[in-house]
Protein backbone atom coordinates (compact mmCIF):
# COMPACT_ATOMS: atom_id res chain seq x y z
CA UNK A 1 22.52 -23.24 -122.62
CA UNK A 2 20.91 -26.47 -121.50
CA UNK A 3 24.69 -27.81 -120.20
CA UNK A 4 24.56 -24.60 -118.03
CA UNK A 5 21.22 -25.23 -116.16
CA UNK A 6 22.03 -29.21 -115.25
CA UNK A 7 25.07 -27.88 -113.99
CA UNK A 8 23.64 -25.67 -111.81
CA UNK A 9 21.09 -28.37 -110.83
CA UNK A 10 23.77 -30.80 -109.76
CA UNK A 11 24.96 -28.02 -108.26
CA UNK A 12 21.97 -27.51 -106.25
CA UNK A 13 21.18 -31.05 -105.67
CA UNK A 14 24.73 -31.06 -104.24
CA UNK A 15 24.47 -28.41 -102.02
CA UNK A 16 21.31 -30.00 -100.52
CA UNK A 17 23.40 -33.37 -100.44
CA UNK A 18 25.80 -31.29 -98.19
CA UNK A 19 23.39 -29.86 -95.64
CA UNK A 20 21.27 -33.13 -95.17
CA UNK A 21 23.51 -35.35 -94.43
CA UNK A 22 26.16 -35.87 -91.47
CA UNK A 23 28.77 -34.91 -90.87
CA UNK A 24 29.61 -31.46 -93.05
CA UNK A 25 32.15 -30.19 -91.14
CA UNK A 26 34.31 -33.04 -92.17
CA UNK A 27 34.68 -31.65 -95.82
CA UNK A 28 35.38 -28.05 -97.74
CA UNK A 29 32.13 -26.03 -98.15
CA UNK A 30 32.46 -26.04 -102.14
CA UNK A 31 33.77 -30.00 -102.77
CA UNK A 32 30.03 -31.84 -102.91
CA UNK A 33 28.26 -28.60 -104.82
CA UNK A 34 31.25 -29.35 -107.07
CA UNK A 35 31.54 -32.62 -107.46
CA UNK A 36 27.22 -33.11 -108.12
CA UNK A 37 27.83 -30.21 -110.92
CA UNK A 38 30.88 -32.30 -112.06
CA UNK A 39 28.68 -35.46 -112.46
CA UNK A 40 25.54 -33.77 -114.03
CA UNK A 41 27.95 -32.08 -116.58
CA UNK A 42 29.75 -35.14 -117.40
CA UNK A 43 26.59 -37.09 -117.46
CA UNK A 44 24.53 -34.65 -119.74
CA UNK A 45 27.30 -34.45 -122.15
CA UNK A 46 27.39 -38.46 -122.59
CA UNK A 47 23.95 -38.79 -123.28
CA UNK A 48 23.66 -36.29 -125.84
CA UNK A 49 26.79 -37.67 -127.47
CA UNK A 50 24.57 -41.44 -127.72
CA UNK A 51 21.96 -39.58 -129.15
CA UNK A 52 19.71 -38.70 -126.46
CA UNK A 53 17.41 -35.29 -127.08
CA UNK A 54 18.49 -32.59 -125.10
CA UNK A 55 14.65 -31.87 -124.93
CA UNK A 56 13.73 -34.94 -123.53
CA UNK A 57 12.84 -35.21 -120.19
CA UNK A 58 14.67 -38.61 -119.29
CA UNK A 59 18.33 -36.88 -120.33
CA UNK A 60 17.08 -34.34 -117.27
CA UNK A 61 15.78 -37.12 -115.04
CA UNK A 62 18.61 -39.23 -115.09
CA UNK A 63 21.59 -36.36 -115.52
CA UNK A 64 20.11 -35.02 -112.44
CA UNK A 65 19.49 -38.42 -110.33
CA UNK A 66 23.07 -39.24 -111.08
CA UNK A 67 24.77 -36.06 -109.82
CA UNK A 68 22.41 -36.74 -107.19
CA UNK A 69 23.77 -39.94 -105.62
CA UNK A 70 27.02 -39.00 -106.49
CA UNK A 71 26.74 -36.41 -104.50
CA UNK A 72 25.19 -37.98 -101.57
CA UNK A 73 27.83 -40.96 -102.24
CA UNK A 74 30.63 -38.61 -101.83
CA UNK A 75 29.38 -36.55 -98.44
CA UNK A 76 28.23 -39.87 -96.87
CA UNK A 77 31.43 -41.46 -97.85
CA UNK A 78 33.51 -38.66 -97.02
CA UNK A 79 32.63 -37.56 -93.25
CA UNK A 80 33.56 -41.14 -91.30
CA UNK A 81 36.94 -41.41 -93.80
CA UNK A 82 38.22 -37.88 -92.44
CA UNK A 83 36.81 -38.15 -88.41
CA UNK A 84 39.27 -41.69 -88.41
CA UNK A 85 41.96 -39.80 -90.37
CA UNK A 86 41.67 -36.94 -88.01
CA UNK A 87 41.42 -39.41 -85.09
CA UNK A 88 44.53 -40.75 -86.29
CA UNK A 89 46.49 -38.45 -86.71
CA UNK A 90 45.72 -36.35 -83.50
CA UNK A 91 46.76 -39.71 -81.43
CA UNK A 92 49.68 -39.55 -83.54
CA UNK A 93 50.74 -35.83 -82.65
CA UNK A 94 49.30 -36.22 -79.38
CA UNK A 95 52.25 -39.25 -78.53
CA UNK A 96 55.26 -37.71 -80.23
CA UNK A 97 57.60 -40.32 -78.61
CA UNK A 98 55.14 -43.41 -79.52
CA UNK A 99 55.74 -42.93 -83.49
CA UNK A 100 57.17 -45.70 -85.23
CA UNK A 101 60.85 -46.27 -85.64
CA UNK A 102 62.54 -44.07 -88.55
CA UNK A 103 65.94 -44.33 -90.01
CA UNK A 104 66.85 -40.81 -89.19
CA UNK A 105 69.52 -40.07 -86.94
CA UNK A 106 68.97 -38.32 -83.53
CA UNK A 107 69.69 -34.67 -83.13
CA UNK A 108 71.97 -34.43 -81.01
C-alpha cells in the first residue's frame, strides 16, 4: 500500500516539475508525471530491499527528493534538446535541395 502512495507522490512532484519549469510544450503531457513515479517506485523498492523501514520517515524523504530531481532533471534537460532538434530539422525540411549527398539514384 505504501509503494502505491510514493508513486503517486513522484507522480505529483512530477507533475509540478512539469508546470514550473520551461519549456512544457517541448515534451508529452504524461512523460515527467511518469518518469518522477518511475523514480520514486524504483527508489522505494531499493531501500526497503537494504533494510530501510517502510515506516520511517527518511525512506519517504529521500524516495520522494529523488523522484523529485529526476523529474526536474528530465523537464529541464528535455525542453532545449527538442527546440534544437526541432530547429534542425525544420531548416532541414525547409531546404529540401540543401540536404546532404545520398547514394540514391535520381528519379527520373
Amino acid at each position: 500500500m505504501e509503494l502505491l502512495f510514493v508513486v503517486l507522490g513522484g507522480a505529483i512532484l512530477g507533475l509540478a516539475a512539469r508546470y514550473l519549469l520551461p519549456l512544457r510544450n517541448t515534451h508529452g503531457v504524461i512523460l515527467i508525471p511518469s518518469i518522477g513515479a518511475g523514480v520514486a517506485a524504483v527508489v522505494w523498492v531499493a531501500l526497503t530491499w537494504l533494510g530501510w523501514a517502510w515506516d520511517g520517515a527518511w525512506i519517504w524523504v529521500v524516495s520522494f527528493v529523488v523522484a523529485g530531481l529526476a523529474a526536474a532533471a528530465t523537464a529541464y534537460l528535455i525542453g532545449p534538446r527538442r527546440e534544437r532538434a526541432d530547429a534542425a530539422l525544420f531548416e532541414r525540411l525547409a531546404r529540401p535541395g540543401a540536404s546532404t549527398a545520398t547514394n540514391a539514384t535520381p528519379v527520373r
